[in-house]
C-alpha atoms as a PDB file:
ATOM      1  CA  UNK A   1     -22.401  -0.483 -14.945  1.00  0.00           C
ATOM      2  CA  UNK A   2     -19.776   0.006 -11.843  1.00  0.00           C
ATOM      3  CA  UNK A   3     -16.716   0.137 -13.060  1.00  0.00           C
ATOM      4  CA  UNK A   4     -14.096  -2.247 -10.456  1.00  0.00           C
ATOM      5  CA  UNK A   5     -11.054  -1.155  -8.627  1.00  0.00           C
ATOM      6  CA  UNK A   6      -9.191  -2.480  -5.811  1.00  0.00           C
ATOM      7  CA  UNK A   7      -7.949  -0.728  -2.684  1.00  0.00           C
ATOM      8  CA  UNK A   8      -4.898  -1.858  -2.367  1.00  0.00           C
ATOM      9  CA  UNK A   9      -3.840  -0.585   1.133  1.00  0.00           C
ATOM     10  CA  UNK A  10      -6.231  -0.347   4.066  1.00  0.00           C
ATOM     11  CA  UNK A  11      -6.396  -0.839   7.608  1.00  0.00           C
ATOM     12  CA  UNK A  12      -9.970  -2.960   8.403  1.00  0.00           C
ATOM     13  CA  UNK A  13      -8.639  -4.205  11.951  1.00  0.00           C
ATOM     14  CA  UNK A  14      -8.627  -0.575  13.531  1.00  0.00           C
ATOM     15  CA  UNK A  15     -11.104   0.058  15.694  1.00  0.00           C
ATOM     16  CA  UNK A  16     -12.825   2.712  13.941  1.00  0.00           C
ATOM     17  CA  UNK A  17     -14.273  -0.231  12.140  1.00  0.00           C
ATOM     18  CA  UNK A  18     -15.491  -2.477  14.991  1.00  0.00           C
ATOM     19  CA  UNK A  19     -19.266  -1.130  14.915  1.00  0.00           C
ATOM     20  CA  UNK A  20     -19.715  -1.113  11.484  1.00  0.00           C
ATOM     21  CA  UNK A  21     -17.180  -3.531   9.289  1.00  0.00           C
ATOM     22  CA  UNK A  22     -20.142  -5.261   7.644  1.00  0.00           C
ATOM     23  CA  UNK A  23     -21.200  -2.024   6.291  1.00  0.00           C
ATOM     24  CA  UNK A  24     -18.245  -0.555   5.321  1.00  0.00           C
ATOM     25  CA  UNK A  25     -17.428  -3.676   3.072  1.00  0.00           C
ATOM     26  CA  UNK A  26     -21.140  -3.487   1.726  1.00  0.00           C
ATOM     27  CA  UNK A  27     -20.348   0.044   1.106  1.00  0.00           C
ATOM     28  CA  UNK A  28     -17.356  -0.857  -1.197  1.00  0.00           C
ATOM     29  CA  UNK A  29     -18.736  -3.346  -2.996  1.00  0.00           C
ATOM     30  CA  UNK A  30     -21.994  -1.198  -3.637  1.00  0.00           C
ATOM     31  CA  UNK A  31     -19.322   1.748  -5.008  1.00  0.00           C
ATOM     32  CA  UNK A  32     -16.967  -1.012  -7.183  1.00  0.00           C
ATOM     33  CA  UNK A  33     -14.643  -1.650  -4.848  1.00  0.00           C
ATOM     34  CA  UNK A  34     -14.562  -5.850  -5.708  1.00  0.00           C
ATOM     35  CA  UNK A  35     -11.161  -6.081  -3.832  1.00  0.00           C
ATOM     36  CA  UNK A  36      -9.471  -4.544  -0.245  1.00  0.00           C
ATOM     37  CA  UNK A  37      -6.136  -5.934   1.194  1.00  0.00           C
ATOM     38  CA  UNK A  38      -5.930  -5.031   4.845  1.00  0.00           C
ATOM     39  CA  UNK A  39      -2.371  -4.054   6.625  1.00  0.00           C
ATOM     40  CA  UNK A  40      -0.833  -5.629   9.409  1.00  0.00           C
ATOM     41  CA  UNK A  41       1.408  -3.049  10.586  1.00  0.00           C
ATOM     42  CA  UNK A  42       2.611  -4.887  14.074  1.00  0.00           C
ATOM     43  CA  UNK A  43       3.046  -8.527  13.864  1.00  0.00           C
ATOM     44  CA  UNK A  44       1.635  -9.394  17.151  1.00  0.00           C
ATOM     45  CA  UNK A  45      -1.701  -8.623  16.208  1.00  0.00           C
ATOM     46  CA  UNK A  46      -1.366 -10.634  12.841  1.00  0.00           C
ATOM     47  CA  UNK A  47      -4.082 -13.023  13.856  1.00  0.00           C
ATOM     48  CA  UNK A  48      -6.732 -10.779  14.122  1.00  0.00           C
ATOM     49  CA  UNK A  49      -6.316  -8.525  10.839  1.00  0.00           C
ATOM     50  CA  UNK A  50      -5.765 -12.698   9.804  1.00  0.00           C
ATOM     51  CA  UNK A  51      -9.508 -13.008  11.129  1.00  0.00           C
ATOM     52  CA  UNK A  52     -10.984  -9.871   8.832  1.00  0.00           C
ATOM     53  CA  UNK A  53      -9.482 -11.759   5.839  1.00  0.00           C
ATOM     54  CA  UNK A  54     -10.629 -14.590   6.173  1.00  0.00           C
ATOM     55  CA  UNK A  55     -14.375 -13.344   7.436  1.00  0.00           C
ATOM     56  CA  UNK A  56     -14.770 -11.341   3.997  1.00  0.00           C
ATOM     57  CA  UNK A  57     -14.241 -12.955   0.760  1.00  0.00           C
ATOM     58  CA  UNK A  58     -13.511  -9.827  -0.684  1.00  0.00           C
ATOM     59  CA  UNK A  59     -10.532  -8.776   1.796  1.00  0.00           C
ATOM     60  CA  UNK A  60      -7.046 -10.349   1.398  1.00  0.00           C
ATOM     61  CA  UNK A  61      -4.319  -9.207   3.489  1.00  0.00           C
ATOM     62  CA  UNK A  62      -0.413  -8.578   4.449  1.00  0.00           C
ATOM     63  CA  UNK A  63       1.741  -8.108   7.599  1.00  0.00           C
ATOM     64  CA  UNK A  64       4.650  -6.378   8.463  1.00  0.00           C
ATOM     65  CA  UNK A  65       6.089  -3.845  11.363  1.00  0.00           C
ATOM     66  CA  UNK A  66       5.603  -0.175  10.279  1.00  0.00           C
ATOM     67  CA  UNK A  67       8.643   1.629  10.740  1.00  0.00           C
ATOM     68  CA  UNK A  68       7.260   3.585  13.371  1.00  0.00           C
ATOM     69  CA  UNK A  69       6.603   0.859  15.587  1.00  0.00           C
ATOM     70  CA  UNK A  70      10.159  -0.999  14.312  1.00  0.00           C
ATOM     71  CA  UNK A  71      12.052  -0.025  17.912  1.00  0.00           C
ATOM     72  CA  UNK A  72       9.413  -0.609  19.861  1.00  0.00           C
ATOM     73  CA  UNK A  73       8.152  -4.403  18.944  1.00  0.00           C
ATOM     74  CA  UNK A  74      10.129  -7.592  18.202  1.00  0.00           C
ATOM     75  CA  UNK A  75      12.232  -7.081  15.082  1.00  0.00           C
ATOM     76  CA  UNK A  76      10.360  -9.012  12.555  1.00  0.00           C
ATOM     77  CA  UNK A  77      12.945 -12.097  10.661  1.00  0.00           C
ATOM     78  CA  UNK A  78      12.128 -13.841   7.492  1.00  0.00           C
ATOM     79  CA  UNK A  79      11.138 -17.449   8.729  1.00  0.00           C
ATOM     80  CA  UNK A  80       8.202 -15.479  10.316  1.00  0.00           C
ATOM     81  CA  UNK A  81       7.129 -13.301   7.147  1.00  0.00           C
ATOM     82  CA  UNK A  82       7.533 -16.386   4.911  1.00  0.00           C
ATOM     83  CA  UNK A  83       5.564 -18.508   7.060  1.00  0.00           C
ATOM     84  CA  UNK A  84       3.013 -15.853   7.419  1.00  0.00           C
ATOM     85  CA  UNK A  85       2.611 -16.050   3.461  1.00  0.00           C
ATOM     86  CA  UNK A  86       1.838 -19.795   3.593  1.00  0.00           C
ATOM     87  CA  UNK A  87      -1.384 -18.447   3.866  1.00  0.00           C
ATOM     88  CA  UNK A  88      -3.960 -18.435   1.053  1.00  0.00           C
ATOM     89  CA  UNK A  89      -4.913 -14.559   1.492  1.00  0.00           C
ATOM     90  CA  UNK A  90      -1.669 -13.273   2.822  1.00  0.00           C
ATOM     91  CA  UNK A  91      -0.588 -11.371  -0.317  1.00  0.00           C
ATOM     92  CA  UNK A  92       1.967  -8.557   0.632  1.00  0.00           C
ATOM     93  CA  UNK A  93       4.781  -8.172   3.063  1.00  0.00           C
ATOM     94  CA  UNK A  94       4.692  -4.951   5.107  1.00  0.00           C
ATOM     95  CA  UNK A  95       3.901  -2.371   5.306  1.00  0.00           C
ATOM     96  CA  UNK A  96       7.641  -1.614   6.282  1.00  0.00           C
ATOM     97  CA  UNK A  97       9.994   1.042   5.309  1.00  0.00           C
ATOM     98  CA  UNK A  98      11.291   4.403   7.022  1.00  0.00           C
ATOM     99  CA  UNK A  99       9.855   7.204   8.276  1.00  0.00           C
ATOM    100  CA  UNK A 100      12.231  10.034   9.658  1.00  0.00           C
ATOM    101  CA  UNK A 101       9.206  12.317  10.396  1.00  0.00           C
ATOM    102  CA  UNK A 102       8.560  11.271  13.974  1.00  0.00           C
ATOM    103  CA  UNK A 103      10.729   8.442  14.442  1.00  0.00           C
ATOM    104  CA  UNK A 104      14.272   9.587  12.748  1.00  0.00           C
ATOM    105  CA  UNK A 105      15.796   9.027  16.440  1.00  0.00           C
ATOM    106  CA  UNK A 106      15.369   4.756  15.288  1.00  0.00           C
ATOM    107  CA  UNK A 107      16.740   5.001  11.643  1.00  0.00           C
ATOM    108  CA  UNK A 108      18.892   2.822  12.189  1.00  0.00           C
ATOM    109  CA  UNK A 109      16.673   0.151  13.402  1.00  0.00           C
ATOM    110  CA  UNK A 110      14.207   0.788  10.678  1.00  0.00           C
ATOM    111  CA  UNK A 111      16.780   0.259   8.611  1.00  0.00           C
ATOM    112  CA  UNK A 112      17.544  -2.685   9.712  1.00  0.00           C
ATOM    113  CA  UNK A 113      13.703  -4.260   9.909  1.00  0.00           C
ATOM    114  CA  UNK A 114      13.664  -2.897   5.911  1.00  0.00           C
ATOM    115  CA  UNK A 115      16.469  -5.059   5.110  1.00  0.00           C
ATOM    116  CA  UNK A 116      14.435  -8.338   6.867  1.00  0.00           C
ATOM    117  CA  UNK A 117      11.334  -7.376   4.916  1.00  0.00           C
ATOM    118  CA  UNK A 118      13.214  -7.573   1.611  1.00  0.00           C
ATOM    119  CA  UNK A 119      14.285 -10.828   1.868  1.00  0.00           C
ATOM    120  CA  UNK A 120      11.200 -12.040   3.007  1.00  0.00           C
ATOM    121  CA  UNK A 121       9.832 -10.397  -0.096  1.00  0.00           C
ATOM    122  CA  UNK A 122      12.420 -11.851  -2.310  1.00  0.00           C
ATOM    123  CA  UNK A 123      12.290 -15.365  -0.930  1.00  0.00           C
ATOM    124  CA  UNK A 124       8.472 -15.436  -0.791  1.00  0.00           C
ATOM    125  CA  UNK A 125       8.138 -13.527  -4.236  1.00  0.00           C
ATOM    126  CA  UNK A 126       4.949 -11.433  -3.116  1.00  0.00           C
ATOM    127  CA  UNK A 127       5.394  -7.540  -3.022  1.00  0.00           C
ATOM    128  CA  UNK A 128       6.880  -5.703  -0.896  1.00  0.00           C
ATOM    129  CA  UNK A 129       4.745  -2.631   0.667  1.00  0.00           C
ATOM    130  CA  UNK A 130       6.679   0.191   1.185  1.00  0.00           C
ATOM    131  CA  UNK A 131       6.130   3.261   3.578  1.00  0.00           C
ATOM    132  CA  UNK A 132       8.445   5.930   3.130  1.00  0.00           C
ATOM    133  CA  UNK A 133       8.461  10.151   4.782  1.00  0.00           C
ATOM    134  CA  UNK A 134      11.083  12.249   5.308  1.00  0.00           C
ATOM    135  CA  UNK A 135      13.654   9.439   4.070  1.00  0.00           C
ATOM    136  CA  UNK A 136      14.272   9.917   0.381  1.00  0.00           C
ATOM    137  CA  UNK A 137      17.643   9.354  -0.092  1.00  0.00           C
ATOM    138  CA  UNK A 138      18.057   6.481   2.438  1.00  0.00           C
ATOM    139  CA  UNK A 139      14.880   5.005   0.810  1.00  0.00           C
ATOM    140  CA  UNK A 140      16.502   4.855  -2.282  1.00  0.00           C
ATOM    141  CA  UNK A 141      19.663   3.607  -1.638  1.00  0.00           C
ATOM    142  CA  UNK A 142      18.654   0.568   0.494  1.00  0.00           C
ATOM    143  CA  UNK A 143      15.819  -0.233  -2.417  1.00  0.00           C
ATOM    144  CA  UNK A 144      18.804  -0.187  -5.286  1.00  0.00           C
ATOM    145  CA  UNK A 145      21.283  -1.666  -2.853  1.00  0.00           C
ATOM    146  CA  UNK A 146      19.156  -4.788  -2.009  1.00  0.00           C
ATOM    147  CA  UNK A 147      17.585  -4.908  -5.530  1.00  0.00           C
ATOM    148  CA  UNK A 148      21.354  -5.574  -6.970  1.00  0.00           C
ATOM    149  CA  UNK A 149      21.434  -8.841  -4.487  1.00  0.00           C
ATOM    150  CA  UNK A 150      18.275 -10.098  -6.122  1.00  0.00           C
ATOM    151  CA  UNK A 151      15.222  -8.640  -7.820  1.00  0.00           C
ATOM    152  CA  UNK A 152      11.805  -8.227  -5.346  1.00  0.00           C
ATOM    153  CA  UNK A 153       8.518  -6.740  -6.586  1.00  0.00           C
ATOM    154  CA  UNK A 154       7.341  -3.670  -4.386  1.00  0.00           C
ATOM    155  CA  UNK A 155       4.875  -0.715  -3.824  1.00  0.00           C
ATOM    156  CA  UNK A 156       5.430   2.431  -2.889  1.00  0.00           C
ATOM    157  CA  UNK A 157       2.079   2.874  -0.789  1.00  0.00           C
ATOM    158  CA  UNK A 158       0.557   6.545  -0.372  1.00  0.00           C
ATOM    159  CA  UNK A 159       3.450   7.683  -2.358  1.00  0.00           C
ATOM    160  CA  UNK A 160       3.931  11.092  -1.465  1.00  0.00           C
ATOM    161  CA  UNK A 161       7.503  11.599  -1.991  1.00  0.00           C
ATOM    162  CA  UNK A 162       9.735  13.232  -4.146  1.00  0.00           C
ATOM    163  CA  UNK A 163      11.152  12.708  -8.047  1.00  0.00           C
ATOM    164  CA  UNK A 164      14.127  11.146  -7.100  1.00  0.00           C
ATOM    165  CA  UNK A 165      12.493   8.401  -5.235  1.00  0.00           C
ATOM    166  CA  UNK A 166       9.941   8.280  -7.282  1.00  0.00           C
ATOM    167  CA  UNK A 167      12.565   7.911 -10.286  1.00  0.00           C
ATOM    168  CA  UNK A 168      14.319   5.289  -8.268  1.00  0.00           C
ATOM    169  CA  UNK A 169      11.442   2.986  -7.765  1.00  0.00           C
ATOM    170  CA  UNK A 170      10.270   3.494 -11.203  1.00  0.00           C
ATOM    171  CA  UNK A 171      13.959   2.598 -12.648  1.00  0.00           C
ATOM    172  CA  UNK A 172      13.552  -0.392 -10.908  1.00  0.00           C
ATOM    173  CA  UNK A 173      10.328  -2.022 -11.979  1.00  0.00           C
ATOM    174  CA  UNK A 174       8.200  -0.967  -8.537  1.00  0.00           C
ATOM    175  CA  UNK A 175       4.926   0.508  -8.406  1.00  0.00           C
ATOM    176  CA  UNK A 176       3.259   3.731  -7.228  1.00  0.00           C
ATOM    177  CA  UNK A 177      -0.172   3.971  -5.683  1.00  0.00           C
ATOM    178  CA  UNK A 178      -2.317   6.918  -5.202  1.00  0.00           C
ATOM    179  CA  UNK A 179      -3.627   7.651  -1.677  1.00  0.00           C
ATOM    180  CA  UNK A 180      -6.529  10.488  -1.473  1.00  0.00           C
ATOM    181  CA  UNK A 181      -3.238  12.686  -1.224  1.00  0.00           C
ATOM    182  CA  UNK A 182      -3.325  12.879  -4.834  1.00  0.00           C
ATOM    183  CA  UNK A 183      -6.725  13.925  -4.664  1.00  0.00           C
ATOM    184  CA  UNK A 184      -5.947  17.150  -2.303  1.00  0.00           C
ATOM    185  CA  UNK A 185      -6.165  20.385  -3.797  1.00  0.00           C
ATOM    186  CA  UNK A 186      -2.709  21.411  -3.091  1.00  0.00           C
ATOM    187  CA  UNK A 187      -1.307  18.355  -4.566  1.00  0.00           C
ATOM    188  CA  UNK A 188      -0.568  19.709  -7.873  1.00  0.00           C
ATOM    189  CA  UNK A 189       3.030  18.693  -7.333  1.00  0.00           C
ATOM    190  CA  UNK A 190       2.094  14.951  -6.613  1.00  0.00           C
ATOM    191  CA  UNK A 191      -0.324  14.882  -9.674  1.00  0.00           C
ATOM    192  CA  UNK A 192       2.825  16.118 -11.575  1.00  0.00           C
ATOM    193  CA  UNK A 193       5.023  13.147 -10.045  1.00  0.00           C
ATOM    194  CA  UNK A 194       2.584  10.822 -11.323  1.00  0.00           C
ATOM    195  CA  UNK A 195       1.681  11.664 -14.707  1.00  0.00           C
ATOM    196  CA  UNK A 196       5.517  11.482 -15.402  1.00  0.00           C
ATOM    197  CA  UNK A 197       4.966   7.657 -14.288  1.00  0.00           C
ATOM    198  CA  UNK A 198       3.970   4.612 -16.628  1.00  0.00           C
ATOM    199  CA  UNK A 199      -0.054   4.278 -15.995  1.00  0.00           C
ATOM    200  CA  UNK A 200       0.993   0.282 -15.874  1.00  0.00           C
ATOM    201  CA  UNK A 201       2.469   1.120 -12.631  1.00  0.00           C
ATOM    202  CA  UNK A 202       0.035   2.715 -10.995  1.00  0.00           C
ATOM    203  CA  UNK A 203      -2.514   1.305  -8.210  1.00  0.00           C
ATOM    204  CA  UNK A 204      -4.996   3.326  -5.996  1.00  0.00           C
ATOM    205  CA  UNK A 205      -5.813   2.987  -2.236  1.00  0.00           C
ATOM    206  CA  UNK A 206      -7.400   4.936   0.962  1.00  0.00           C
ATOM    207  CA  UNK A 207      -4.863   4.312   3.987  1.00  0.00           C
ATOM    208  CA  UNK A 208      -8.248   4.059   5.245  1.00  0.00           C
ATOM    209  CA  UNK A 209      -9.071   5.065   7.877  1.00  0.00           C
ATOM    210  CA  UNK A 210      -7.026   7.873   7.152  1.00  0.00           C
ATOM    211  CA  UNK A 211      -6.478  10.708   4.182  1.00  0.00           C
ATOM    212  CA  UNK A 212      -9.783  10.563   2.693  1.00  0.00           C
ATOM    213  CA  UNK A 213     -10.010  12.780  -0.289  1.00  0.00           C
ATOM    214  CA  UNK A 214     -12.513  14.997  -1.350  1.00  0.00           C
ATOM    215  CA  UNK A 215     -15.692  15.321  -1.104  1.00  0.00           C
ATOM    216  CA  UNK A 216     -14.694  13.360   2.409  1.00  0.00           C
ATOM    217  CA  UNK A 217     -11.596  15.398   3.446  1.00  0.00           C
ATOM    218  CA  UNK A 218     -11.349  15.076   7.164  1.00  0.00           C
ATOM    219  CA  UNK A 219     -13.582  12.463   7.875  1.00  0.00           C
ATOM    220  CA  UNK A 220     -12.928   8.943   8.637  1.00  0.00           C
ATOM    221  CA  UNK A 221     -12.005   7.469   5.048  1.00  0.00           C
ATOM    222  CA  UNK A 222     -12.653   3.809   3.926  1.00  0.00           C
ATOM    223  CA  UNK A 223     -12.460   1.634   0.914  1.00  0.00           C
ATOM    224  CA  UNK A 224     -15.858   2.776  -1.205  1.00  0.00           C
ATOM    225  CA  UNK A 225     -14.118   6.218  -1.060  1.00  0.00           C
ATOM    226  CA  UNK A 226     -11.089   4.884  -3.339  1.00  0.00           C
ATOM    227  CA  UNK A 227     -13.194   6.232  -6.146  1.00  0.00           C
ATOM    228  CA  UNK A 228     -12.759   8.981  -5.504  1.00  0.00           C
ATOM    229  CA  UNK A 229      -8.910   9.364  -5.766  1.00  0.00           C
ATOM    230  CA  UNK A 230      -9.157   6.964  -8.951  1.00  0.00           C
ATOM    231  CA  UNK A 231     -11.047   9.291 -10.799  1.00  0.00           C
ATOM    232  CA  UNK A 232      -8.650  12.169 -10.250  1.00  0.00           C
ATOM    233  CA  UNK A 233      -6.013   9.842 -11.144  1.00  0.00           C
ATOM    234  CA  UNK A 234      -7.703   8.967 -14.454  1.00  0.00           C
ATOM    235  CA  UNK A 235      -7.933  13.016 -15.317  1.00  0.00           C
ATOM    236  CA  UNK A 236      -4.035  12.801 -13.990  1.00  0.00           C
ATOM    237  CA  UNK A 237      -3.505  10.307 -17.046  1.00  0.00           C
ATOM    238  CA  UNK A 238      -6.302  12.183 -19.336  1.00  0.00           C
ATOM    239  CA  UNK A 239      -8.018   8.657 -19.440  1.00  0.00           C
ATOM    240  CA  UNK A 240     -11.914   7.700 -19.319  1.00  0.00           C
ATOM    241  CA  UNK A 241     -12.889   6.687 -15.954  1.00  0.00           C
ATOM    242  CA  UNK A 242     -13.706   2.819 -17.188  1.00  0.00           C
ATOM    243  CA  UNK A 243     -10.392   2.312 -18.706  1.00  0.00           C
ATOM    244  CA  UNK A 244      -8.502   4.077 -15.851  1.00  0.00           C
ATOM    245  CA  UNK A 245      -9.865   1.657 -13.381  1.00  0.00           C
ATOM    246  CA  UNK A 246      -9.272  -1.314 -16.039  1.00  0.00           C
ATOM    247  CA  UNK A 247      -5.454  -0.419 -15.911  1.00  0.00           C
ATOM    248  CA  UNK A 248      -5.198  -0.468 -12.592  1.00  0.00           C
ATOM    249  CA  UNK A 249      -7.176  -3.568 -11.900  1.00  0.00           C
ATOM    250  CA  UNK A 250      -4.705  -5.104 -14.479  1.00  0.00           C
ATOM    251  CA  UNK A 251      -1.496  -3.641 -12.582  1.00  0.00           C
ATOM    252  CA  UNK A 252      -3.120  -4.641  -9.125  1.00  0.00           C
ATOM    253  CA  UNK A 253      -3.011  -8.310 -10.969  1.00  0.00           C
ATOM    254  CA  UNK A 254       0.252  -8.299 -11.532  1.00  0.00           C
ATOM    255  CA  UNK A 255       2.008  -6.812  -8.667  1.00  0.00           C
ATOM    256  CA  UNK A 256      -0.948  -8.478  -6.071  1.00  0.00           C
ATOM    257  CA  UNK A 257      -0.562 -12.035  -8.269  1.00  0.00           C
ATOM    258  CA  UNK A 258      -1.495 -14.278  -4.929  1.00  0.00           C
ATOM    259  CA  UNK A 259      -4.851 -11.832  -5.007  1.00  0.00           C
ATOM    260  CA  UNK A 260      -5.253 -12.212  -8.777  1.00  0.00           C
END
């Protein structure tokens, strides 16, 4: 028997997908993958990652404006997000956050659409999705900051940061999910990160269609291949593959209640 997982974090709208979205959901289910929620990551094209949910049975989804797009589209405000969430599959706000990689010339505007998300995340009570690179220490602060003007739930999607932000989110009740990062070869590091973590705070994803781990490195990833990182992560835990993916079907639950 299959054992079920969820992949908590994907992107279904991109067009990678538009030939064959049928079978790449078939192709999750087949591989125990009961559960995707899709990511809005600009707000004007809400309606059609909307569509995908509501298509699929098995496909919830959340909106937001990725940091990297946060100076170049509307800034988002929280009537909007909490309105979005009215609906029965919207279960996440985001994916927002702050990415200095790239995009470290609009901190301060990312900064700024963070803040927005929060309270949307607060008032609506569903979790926050957080992307973070290259912005540790401001990632922190603002997360601890807002937390102490009123608890939020929250993600730390494709975490691939350091301790300290790892310890930060940890200290204050958030989650960290495993991308096919944690599945590289070179990611001994990352592994390291999370088996310091509580395994009831751990979820799995693809960022599909990107990152897929091995045996798929460098091809176009998607859902079925979430697997794939959840096994590692069980070894990362030295758990048996059926009660690895248990756990993190119960923490997906919990966090993901709307989805539950």
């Amino acid at each position: 028997m299959t054992a079920e997982i969820t992949d908590s974090h994907c992107h279904l709208d991109f067009d990678t997908f538009d030939d064959e979205r049928d079978a790449v959901i078939a192709r999750a289910l087949e591989a125990g993958v009961t559960r995707m929620v899709t990511i809005c990551t600009k707000l004007r094209l809400e309606p059609q990652v909307r569509a995908i949910a509501e298509r699929y049975d098995p496909v919830f989804y959340a909106a937001g404006t990725h940091p990297m797009s946060a100076a170049d589209e509307p800034m988002a405000t929280v009537d909007e997000l909490v309105k979005l969430a009215e609906h029965p599959k919207f279960v996440g706000i985001g994916e927002t956050g702050l990415d200095y990689h790239y995009t470290a010339d609009s901190a301060e505007v990312q900064q700024q659409s963070l803040r927005v998300h929060i309270a949307a995340a607060r008032e609506t009570g569903l979790p926050l999705i957080i992307h973070a690179r290259d912005a540790d220490d401001d990632m922190a602060r603002i997360l601890t900051e807002e937390f102490r003007n009123g608890a939020y739930l929250c993600v730390m999607h494709c975490f691939s940061s350091g301790e300290v932000l790892a310890k930060a989110a940890l200290d204050l009740g958030f989650y960290l999910s495993m991308s096919g990062i944690a599945a590289f070869p070179k990611s001994e590091g990352l592994r390291d990160i999370f088996a310091s973590a509580p395994v009831d705070r751990i979820l799995v994803e693809t960022d599909a269609p990107y990152l897929a781990p091995p045996p798929h490195r460098g091809k176009r990833n998607e859902p079925a291949f979430t697997v794939h990182t959840a096994k590692v992560g069980a070894g990362v835990f030295g758990m048996d593959w059926p009660d690895f993916a248990a756990r993190t079907q119960a923490n997906f639950e919990r966090l993901f209640w709307k989805a539950a």
